[in-house]
N, C-alpha and C. Protein backbone atom coordinates (compact mmCIF):
# COMPACT_ATOMS: atom_id res chain seq x y z
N UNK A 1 0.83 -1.19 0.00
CA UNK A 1 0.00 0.00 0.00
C UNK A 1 0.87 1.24 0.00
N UNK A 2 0.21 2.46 -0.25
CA UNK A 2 1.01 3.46 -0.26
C UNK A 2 1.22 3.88 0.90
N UNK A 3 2.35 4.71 1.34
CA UNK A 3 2.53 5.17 2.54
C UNK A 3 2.42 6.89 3.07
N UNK A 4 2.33 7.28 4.19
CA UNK A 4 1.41 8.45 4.39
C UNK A 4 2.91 9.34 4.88
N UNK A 5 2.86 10.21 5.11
CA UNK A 5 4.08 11.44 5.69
C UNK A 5 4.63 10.46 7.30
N UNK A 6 3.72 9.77 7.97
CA UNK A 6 4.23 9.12 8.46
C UNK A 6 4.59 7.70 9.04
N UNK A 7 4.91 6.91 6.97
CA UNK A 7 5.02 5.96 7.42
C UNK A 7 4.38 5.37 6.47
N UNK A 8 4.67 4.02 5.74
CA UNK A 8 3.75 2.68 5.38
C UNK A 8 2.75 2.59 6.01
N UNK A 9 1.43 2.02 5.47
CA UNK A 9 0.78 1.68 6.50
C UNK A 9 1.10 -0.51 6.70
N UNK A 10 0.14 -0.65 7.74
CA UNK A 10 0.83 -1.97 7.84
C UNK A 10 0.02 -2.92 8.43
N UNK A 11 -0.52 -3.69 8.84
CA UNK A 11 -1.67 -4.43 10.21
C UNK A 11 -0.79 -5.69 10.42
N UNK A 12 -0.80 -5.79 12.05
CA UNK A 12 -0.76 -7.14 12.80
C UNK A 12 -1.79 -7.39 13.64
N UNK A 13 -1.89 -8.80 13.75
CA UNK A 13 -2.97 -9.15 14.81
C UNK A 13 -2.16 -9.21 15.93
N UNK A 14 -2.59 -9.23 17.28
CA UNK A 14 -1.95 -9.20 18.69
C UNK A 14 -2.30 -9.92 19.94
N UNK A 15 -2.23 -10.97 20.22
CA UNK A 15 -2.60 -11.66 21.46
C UNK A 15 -2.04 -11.57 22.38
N UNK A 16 -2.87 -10.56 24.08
CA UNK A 16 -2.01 -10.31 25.16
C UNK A 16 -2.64 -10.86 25.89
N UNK A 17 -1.68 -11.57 26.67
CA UNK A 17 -2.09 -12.37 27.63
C UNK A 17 -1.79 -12.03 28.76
N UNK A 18 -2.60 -12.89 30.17
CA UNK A 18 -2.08 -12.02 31.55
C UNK A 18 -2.97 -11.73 32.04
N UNK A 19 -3.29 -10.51 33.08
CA UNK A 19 -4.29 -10.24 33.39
C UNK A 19 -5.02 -9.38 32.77
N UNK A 20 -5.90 -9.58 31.89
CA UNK A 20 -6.22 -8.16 30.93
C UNK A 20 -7.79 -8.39 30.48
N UNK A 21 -8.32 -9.29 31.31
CA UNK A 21 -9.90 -9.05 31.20
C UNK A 21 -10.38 -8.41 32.39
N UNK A 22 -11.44 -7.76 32.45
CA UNK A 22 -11.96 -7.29 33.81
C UNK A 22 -11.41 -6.25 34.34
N UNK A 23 -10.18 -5.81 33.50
CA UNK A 23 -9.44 -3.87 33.93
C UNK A 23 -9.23 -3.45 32.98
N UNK A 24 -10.62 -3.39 32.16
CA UNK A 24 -11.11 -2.46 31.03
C UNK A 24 -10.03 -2.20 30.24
N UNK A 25 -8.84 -2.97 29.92
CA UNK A 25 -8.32 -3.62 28.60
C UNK A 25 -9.06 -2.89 27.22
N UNK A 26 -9.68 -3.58 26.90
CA UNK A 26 -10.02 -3.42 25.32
C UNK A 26 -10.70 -1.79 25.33
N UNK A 27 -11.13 -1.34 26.69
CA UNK A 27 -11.62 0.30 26.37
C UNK A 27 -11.01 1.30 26.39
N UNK A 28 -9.68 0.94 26.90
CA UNK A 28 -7.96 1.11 27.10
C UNK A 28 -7.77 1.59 25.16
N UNK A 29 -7.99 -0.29 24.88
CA UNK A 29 -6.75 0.09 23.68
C UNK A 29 -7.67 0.42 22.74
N UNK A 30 -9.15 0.35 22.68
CA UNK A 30 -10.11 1.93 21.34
C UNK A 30 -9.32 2.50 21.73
N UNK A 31 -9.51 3.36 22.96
CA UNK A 31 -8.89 4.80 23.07
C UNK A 31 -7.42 5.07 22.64
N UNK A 32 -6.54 4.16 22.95
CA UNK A 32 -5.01 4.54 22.57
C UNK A 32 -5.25 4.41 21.00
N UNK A 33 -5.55 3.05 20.48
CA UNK A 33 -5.85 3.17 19.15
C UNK A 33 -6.27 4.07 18.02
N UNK A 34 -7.57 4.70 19.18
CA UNK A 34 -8.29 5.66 17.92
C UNK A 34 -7.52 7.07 18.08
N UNK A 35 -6.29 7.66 19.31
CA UNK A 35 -5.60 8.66 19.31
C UNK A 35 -4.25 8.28 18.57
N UNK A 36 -4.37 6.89 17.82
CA UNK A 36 -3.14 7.15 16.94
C UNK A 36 -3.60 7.42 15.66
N UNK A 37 -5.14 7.00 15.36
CA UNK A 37 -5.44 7.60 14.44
C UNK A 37 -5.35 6.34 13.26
N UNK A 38 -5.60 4.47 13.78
CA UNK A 38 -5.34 3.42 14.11
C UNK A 38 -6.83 2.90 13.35
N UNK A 39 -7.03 2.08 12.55
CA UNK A 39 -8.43 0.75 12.43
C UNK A 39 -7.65 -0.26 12.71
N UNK A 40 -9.21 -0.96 12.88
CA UNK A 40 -8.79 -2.31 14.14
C UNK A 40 -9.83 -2.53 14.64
N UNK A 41 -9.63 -3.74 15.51
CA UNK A 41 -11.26 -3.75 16.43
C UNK A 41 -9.96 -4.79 17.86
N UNK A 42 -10.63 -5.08 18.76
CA UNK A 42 -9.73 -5.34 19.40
C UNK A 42 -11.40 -6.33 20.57
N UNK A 43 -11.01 -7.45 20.91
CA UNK A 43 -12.21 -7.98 21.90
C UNK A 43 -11.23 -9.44 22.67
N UNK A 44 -11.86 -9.70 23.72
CA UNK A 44 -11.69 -10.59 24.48
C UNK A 44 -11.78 -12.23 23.81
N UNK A 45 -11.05 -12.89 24.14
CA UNK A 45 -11.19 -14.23 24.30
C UNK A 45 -11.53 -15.20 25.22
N UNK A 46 -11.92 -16.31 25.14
CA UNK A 46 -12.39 -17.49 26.06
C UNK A 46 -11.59 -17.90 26.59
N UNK A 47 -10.22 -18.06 25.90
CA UNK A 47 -9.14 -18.54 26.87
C UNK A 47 -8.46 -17.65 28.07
N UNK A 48 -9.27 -16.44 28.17
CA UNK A 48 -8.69 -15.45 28.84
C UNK A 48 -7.77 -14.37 28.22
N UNK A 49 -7.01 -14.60 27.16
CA UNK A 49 -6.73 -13.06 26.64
C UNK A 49 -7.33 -12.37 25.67
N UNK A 50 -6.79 -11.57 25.59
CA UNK A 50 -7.30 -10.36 24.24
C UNK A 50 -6.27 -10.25 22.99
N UNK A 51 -7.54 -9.98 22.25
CA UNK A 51 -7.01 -10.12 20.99
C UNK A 51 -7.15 -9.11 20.35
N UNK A 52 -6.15 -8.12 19.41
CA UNK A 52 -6.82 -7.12 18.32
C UNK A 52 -6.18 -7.52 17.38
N UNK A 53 -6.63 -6.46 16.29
CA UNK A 53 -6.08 -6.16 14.88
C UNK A 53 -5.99 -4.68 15.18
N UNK A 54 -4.59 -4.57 14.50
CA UNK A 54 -4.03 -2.65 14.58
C UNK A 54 -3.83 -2.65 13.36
N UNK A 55 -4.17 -1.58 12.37
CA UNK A 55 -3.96 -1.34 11.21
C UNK A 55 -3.31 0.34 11.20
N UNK A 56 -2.60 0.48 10.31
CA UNK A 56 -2.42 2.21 10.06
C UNK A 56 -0.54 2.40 9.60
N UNK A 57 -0.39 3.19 9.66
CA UNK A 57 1.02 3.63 9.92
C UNK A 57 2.27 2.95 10.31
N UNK A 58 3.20 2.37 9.88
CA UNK A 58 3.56 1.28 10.75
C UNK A 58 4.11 1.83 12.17
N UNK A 59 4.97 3.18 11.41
CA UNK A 59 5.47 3.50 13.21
C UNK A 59 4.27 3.59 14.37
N UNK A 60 2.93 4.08 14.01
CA UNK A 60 2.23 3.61 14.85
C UNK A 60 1.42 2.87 15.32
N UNK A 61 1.74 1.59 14.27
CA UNK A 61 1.24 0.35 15.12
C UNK A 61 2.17 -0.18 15.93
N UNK A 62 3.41 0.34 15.52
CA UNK A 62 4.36 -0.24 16.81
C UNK A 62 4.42 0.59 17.75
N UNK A 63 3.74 1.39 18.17
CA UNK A 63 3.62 2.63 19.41
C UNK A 63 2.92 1.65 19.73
N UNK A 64 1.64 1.51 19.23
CA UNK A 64 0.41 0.94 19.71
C UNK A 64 0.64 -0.76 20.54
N UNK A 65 1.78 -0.87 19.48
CA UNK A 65 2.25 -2.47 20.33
C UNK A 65 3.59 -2.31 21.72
N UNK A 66 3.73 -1.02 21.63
CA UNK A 66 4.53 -1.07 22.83
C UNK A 66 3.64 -0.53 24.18
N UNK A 67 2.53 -0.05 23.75
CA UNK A 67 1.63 0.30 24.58
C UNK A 67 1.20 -0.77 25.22
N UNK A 68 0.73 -1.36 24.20
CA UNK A 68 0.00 -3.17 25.03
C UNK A 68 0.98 -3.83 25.74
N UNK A 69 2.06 -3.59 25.97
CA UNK A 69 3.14 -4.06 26.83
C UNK A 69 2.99 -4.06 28.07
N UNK A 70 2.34 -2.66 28.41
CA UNK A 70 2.29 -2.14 29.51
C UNK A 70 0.08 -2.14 29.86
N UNK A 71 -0.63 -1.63 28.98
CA UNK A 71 -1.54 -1.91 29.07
C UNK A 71 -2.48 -1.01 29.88
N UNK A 72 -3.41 -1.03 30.47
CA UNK A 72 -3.69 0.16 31.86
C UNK A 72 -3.44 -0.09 33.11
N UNK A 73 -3.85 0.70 33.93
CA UNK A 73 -2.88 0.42 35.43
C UNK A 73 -3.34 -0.95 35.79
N UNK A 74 -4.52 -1.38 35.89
CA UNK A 74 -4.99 -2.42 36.59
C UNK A 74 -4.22 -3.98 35.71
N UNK A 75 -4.06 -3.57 34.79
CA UNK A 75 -3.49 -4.81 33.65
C UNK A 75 -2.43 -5.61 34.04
N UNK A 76 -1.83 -6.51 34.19
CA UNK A 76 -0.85 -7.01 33.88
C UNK A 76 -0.42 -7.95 33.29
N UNK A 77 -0.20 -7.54 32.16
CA UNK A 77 0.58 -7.96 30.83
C UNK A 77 1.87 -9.30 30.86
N UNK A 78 1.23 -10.36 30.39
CA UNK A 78 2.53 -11.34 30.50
C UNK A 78 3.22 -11.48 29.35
N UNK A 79 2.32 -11.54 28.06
CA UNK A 79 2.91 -11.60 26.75
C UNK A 79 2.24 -11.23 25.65
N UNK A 80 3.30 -10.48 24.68
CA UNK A 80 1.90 -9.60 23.75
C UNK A 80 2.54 -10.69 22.70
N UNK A 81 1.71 -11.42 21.54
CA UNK A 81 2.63 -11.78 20.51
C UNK A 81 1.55 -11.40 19.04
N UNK A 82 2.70 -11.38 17.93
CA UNK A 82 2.29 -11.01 17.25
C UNK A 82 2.50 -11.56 15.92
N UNK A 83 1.80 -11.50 14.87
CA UNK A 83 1.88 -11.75 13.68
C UNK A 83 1.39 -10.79 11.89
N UNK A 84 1.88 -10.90 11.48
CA UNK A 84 1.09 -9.60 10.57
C UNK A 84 -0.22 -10.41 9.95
N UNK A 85 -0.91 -9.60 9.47
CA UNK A 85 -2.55 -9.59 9.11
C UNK A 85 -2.79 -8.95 8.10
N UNK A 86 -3.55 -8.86 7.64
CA UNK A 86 -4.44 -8.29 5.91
C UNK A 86 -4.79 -6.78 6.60
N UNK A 87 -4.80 -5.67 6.08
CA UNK A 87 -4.97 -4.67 6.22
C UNK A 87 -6.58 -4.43 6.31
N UNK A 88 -7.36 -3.83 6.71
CA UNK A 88 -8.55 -4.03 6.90
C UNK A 88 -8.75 -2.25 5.78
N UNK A 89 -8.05 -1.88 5.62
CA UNK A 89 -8.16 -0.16 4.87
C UNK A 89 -8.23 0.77 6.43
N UNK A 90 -8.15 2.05 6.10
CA UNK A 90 -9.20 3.00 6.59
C UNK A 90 -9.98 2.66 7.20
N UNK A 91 -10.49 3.18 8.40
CA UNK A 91 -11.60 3.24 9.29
C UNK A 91 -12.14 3.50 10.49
N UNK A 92 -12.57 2.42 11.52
CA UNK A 92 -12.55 3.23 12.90
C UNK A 92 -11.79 1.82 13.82
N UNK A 93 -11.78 1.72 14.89
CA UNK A 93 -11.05 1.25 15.84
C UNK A 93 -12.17 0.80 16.82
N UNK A 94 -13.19 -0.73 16.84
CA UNK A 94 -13.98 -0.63 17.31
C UNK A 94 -13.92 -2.13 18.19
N UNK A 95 -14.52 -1.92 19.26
CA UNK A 95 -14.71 -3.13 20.43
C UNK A 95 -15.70 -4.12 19.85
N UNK A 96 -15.33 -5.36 19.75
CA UNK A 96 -15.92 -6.75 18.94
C UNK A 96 -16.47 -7.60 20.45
N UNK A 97 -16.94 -8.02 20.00
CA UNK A 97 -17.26 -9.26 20.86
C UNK A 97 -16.76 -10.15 21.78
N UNK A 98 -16.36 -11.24 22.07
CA UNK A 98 -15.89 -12.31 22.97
C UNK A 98 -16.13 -13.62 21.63
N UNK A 99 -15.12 -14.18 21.26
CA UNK A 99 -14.96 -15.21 20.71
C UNK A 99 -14.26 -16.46 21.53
């Protein structure tokens, strides 16, 4: 794809594991997401972690993945891992379901 003043754009999917259901995690990362300016959707899993897709910029999907490192205060983060993903285009940054 073409790239913007800052940056390729790029998408990975992200599975963080740890403590990150139940300390508002995923309402965490809309918000960091949609202030990078980020599509994606990002929701919980059954096995206990969370999962997104970050799309945009690459330097700031890797902001966005050093963010999930750390996560919000109540979080604690054991392992973020990652893989790249199909670009979803343009769009918004929205909270999915529980799969």
């Amino acid at each position: 794809m073409s790239g913007t003043e800052t940056g390729a754009r790029t998408a990975v999917r992200a599975v963080i594991a740890g403590r990150v259901q139940g300390v508002w995690y995923r309402g965490w990362t809309v918000e960091q997401a949609t202030a990078r300016g980020l599509s994606g959707w990002v929701r919980n899993r059954s096995d206990g972690a969370v999962e997104a897709l970050f799309a945009g910029p690459a330097d700031r999907v890797a902001s966005m993945l050093a963010a999930c490192r750390g996560g919000p205060p109540m979080a604690v983060v054991r392992s973020v891992e990652t893989e790249p993903a199909a670009d979803p285009g343009p769009g918004v940054f929205a909270q999915r379901a529980t799969v």
